[in-house]
N, C-alpha and C. Protein backbone atom coordinates (compact mmCIF):
# COMPACT_ATOMS: atom_id res chain seq x y z
N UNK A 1 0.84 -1.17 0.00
CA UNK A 1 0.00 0.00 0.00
C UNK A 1 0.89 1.24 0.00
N UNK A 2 0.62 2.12 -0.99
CA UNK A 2 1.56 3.00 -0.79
C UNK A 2 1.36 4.32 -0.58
N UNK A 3 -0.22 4.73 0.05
CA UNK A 3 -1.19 5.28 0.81
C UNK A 3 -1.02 5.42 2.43
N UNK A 4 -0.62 6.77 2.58
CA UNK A 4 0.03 6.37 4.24
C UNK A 4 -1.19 7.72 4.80
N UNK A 5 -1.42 6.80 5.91
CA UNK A 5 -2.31 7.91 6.80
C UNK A 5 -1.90 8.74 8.15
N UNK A 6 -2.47 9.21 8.87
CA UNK A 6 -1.99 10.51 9.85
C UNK A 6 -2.12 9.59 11.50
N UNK A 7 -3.16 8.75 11.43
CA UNK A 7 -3.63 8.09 12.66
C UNK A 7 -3.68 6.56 12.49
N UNK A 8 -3.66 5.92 13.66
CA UNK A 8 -3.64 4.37 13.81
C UNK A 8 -4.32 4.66 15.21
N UNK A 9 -5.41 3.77 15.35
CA UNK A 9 -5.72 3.65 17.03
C UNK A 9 -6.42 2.41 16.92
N UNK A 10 -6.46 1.91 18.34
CA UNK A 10 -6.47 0.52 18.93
C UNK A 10 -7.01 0.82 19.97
N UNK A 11 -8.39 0.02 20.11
CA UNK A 11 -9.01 -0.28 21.61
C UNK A 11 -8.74 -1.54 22.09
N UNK A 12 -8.34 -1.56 22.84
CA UNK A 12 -8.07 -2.87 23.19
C UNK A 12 -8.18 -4.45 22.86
N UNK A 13 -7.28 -4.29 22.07
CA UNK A 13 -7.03 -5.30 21.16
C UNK A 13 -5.32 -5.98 21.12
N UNK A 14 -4.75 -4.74 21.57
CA UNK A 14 -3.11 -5.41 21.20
C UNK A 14 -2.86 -6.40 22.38
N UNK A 15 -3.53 -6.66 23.55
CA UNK A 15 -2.68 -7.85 24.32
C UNK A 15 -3.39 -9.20 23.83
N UNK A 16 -4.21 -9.05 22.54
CA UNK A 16 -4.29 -10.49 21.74
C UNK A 16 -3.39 -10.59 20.63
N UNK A 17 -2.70 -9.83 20.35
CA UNK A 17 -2.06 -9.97 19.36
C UNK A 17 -0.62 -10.70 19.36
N UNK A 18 -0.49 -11.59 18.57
CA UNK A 18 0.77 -12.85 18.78
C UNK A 18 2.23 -12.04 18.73
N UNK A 19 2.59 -11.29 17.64
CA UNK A 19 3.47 -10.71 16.89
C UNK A 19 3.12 -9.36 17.06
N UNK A 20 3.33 -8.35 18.66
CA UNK A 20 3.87 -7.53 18.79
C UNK A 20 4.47 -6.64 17.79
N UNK A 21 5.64 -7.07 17.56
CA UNK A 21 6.67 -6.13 16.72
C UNK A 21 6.38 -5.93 15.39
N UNK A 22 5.95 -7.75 14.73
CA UNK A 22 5.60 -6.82 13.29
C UNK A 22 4.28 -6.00 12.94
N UNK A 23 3.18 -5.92 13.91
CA UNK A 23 2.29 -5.54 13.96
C UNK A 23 2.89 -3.82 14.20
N UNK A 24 3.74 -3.98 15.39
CA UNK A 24 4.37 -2.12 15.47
C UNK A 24 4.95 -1.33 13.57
N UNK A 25 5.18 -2.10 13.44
CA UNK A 25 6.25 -2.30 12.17
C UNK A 25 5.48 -2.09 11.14
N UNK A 26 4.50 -2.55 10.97
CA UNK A 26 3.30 -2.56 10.11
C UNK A 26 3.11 -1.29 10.31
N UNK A 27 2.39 -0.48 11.84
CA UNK A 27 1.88 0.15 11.79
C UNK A 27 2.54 1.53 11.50
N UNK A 28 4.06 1.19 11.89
CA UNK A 28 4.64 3.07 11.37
C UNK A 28 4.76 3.07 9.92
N UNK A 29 4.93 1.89 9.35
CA UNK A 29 5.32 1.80 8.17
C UNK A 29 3.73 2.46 7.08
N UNK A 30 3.36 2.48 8.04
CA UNK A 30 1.35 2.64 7.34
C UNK A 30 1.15 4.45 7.60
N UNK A 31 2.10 4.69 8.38
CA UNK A 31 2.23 6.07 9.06
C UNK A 31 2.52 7.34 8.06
N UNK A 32 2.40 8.23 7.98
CA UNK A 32 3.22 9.59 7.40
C UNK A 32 4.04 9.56 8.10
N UNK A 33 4.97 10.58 8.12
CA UNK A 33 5.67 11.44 9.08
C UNK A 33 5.43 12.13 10.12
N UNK A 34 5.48 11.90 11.49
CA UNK A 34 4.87 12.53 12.51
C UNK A 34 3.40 12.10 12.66
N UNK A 35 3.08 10.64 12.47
CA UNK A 35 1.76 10.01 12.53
C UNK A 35 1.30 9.41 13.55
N UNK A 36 0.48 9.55 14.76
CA UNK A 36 0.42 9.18 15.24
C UNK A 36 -0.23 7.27 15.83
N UNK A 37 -0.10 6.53 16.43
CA UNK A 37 -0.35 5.27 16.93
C UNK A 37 -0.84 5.48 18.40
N UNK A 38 -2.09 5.67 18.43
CA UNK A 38 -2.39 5.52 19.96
C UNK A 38 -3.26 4.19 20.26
N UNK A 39 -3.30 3.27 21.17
CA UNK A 39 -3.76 2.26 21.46
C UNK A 39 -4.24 2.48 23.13
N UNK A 40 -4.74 1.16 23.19
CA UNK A 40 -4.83 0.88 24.63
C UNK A 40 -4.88 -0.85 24.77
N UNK A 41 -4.69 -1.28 25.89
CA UNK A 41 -4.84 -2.68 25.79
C UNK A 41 -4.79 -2.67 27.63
N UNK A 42 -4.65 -3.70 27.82
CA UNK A 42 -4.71 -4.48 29.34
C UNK A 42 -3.50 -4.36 29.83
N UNK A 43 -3.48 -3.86 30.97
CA UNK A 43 -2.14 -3.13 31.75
C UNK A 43 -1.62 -4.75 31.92
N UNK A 44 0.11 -4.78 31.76
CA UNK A 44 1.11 -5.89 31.78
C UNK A 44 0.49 -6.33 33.12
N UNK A 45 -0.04 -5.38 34.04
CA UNK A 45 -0.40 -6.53 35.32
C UNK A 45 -1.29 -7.30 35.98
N UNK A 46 -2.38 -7.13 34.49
CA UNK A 46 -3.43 -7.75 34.15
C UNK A 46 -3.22 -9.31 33.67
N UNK A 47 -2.35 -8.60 32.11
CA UNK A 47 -1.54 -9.36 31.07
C UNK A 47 -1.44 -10.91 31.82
N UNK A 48 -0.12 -10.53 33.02
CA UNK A 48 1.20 -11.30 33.52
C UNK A 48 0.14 -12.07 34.12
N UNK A 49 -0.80 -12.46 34.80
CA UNK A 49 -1.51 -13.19 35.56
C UNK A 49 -1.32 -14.49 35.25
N UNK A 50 -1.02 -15.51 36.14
CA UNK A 50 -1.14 -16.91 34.82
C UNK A 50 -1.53 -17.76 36.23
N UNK A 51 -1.38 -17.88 37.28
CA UNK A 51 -1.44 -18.82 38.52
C UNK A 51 -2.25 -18.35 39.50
N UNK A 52 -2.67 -19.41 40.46
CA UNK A 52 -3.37 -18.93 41.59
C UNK A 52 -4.53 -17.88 41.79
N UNK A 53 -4.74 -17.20 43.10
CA UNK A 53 -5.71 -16.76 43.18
C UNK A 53 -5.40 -15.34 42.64
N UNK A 54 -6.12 -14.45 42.07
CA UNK A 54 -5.69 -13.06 41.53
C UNK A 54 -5.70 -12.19 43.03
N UNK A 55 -6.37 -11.91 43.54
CA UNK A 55 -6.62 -11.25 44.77
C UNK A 55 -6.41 -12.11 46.42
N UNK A 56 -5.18 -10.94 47.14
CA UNK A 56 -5.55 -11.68 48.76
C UNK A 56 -6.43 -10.94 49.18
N UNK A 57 -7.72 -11.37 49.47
CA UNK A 57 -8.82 -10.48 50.73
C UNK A 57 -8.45 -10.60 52.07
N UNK A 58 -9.41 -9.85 52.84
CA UNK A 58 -9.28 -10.01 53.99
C UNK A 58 -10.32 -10.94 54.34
N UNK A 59 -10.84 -11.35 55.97
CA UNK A 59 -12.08 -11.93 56.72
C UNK A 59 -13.25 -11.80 55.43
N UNK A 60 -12.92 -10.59 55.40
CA UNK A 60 -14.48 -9.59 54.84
C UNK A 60 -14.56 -9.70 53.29
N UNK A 61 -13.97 -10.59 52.70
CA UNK A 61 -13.82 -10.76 51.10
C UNK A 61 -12.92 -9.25 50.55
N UNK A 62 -12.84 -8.20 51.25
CA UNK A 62 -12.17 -7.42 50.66
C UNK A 62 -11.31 -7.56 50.20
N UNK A 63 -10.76 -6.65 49.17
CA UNK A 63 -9.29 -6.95 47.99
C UNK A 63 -8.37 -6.43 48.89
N UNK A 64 -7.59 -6.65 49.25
CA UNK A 64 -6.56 -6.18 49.87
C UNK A 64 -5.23 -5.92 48.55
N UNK A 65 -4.82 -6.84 47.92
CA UNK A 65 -3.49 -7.26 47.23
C UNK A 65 -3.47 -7.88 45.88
N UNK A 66 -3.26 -7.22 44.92
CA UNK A 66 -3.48 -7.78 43.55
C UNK A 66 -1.69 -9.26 43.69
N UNK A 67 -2.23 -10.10 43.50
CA UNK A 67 -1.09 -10.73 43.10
C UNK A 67 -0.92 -11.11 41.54
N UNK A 68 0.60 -10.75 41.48
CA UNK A 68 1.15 -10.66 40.22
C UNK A 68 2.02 -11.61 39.69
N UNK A 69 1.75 -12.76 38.89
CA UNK A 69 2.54 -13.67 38.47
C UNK A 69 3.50 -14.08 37.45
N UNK A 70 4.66 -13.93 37.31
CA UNK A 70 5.34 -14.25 36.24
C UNK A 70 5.48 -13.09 35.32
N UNK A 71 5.44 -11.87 35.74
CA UNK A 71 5.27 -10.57 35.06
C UNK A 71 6.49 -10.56 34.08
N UNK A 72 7.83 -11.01 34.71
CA UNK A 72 9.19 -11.11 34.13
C UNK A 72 9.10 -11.57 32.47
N UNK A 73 8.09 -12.45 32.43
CA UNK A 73 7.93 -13.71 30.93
C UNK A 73 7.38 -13.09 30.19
N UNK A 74 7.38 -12.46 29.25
CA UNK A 74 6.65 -12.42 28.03
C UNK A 74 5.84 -13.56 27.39
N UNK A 75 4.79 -13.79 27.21
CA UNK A 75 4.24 -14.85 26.24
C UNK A 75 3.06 -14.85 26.37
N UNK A 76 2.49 -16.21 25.94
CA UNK A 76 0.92 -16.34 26.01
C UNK A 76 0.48 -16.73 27.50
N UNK A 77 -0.75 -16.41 27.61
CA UNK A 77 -1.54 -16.43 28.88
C UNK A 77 -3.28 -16.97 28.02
N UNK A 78 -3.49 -18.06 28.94
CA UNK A 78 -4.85 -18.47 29.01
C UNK A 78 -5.75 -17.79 30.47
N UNK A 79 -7.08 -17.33 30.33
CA UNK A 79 -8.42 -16.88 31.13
C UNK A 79 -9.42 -16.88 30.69
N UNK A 80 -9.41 -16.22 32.12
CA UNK A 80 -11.57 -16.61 31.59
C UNK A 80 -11.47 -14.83 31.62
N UNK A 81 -12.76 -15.10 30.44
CA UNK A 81 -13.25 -13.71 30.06
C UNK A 81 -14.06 -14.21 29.74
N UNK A 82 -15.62 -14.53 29.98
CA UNK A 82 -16.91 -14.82 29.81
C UNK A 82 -16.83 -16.30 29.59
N UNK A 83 -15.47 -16.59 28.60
CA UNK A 83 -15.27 -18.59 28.67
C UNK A 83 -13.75 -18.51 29.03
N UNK A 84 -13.51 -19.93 28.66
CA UNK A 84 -12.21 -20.51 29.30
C UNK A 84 -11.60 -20.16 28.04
N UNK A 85 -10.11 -20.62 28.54
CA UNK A 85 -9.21 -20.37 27.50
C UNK A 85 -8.97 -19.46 26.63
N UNK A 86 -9.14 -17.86 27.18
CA UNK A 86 -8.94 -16.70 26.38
C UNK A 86 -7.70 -16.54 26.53
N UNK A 87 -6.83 -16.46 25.16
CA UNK A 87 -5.76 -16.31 25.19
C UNK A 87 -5.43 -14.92 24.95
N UNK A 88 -4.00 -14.56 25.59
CA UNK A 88 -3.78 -13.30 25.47
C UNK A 88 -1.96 -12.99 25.65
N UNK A 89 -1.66 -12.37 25.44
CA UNK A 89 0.13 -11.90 25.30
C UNK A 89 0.24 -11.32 26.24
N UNK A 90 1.12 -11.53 27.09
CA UNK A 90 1.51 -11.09 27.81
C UNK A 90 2.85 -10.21 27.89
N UNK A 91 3.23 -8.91 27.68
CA UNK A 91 4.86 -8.07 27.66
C UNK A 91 4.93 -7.04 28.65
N UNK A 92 6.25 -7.55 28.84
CA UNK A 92 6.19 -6.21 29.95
C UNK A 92 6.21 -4.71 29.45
N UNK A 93 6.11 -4.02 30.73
CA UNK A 93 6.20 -2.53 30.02
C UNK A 93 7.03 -2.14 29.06
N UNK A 94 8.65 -2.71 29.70
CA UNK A 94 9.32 -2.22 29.21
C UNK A 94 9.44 -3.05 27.59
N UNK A 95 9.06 -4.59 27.75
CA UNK A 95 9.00 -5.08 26.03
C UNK A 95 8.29 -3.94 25.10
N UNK A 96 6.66 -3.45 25.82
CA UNK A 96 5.97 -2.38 24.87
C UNK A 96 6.68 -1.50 24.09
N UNK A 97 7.19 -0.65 25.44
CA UNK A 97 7.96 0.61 25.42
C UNK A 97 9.17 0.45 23.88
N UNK A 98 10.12 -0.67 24.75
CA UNK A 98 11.14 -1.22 23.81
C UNK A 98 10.82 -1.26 22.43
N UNK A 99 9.59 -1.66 22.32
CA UNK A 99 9.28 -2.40 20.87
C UNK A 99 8.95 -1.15 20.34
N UNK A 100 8.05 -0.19 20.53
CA UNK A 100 7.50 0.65 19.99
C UNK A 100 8.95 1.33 19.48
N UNK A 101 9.89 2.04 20.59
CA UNK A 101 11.05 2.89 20.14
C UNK A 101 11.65 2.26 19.29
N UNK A 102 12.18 0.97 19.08
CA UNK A 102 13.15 0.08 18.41
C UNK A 102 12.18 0.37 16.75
N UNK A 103 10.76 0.52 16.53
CA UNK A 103 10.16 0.98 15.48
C UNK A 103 10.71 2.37 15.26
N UNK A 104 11.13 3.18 15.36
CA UNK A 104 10.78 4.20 15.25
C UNK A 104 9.38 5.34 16.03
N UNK A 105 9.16 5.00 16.78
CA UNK A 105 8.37 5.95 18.03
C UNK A 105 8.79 6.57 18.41
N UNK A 106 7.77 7.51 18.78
CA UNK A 106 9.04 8.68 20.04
C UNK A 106 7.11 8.41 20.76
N UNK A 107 7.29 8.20 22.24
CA UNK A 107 6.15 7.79 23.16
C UNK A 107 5.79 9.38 23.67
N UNK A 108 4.96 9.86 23.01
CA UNK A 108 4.16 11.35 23.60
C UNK A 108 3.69 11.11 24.77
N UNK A 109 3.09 10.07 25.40
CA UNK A 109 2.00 9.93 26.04
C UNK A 109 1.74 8.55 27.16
N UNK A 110 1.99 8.50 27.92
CA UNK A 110 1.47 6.85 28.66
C UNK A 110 0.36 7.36 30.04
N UNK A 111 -0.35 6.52 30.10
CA UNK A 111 -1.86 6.95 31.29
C UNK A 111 -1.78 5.15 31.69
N UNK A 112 -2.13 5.17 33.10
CA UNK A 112 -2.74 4.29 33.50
C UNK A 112 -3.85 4.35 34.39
N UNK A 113 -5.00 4.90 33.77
CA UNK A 113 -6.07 5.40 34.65
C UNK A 113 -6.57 4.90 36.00
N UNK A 114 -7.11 5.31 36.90
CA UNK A 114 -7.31 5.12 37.88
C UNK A 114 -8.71 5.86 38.29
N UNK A 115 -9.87 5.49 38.82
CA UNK A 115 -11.06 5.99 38.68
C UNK A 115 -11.15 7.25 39.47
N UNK A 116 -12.31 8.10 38.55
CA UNK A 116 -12.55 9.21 39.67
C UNK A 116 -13.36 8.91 41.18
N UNK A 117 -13.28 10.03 41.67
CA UNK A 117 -14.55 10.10 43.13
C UNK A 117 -15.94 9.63 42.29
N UNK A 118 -16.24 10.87 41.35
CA UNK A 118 -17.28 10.64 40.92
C UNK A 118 -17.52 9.13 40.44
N UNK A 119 -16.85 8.59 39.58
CA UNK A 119 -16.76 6.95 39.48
C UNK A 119 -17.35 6.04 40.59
N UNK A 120 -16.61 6.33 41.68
CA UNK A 120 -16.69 5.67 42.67
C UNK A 120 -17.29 5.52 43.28
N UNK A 121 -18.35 6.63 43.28
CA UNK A 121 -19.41 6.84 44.25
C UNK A 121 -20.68 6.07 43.49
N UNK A 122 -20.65 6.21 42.20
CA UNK A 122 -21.63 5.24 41.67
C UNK A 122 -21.28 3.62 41.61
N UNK A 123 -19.87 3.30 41.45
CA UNK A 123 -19.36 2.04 41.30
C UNK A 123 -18.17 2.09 42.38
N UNK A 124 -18.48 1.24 43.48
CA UNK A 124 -17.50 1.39 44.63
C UNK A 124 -16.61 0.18 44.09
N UNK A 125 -16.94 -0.75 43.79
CA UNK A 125 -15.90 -2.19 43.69
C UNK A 125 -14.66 -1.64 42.60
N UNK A 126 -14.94 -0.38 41.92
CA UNK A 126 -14.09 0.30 41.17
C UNK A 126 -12.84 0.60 42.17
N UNK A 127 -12.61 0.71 43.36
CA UNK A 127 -11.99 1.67 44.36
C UNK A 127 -10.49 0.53 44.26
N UNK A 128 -10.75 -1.03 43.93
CA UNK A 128 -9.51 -1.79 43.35
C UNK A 128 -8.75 -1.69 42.31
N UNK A 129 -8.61 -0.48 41.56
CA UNK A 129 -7.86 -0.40 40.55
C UNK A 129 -6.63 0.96 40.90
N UNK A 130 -6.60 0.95 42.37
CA UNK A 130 -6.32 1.98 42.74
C UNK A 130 -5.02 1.03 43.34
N UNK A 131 -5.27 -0.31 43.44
CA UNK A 131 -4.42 -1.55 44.04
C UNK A 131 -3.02 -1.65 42.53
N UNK A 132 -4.03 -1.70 41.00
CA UNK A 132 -3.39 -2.14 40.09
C UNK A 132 -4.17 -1.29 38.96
N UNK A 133 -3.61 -0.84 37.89
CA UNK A 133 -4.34 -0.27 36.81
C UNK A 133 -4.59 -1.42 36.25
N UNK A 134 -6.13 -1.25 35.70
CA UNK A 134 -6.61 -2.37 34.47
C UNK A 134 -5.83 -2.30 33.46
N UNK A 135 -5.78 -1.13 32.64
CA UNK A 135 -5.16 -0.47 31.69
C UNK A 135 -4.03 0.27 31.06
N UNK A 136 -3.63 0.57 30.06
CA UNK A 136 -2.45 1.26 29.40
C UNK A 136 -2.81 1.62 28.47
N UNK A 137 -2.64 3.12 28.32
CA UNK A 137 -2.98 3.69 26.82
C UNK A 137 -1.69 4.05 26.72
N UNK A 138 -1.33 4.24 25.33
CA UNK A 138 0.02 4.68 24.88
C UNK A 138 -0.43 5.49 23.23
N UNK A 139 0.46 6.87 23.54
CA UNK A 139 0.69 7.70 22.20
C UNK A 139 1.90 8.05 22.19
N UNK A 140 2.18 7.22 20.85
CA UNK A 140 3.38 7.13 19.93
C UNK A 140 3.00 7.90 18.84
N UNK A 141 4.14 8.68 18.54
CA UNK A 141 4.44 9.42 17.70
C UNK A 141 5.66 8.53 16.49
N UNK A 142 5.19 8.89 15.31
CA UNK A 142 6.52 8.37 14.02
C UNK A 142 6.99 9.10 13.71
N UNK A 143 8.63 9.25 13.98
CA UNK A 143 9.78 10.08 13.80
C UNK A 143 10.89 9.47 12.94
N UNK A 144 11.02 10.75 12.25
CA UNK A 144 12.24 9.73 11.55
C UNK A 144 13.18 10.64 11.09
């Protein structure tokens, strides 16, 4: 294609994706100059999960402690997300980070949201992401 556009964005979709890099690769290459790539996907400490129980509570079922497994590994991860066996990639920050710059990126932008008051007051079980972000958005910029 030899049609290059200004934007690339991704809702959460890249921690299914097998091939990371050539997918980055793809995407600046799809880029203008100074084009941006913003995504979002499932924070690495979502990702990394692969064993045991996700949460220590207390007496009271409360979340006390996100536990985090195998965060170090890059690879595939099986869960449940409505069925069994949802597979998903698992990279660390710094693989993201890495991969994106090693494309050609320059990273404008990283958020790992965390809910408002207002949020909270309508959805209290929200008040656990304050333990671990669900999420990662990232805006990359193509520089060259």
């Amino acid at each position: 294609m030899s049609e290059k556009i200004d934007l690339v964005v991704s809702s959460l979709a890249i921690h299914y994706v097998k091939d990371f890099e050539k997918l980055v690769c793809d995407v600046f290459n799809l880029l203008n100059e100074n084009g941006l790539f913003v995504f979002s996907q499932e924070h690495p400490f979502n990702t990394c999960f692969s064993e045991g129980k996700r949460w220590i509570k207390d007496e009271k079922g409360n979340k006390l402690f996100a536990n985090i497994s195998n965060y170090s590994t890059d690879g595939v991860r099986e869960s449940v997300w409505f069925i069994d066996g949802v597979k998903k990639y698992h990279r660390t920050f710094s693989s993201i980070i890495n991969t994106l710059v090693l494309a050609g990126f320059s990273i404008e932008k990283l958020i790992e949201p965390v809910p408002t008051e207002e949020l909270l007051l309508e959805f209290p079980d929200h008040r656990d992401l304050f333990h671990k972000p669900d999420f990662l958005l990232v805006k990359g910029r193509k520089v060259i």
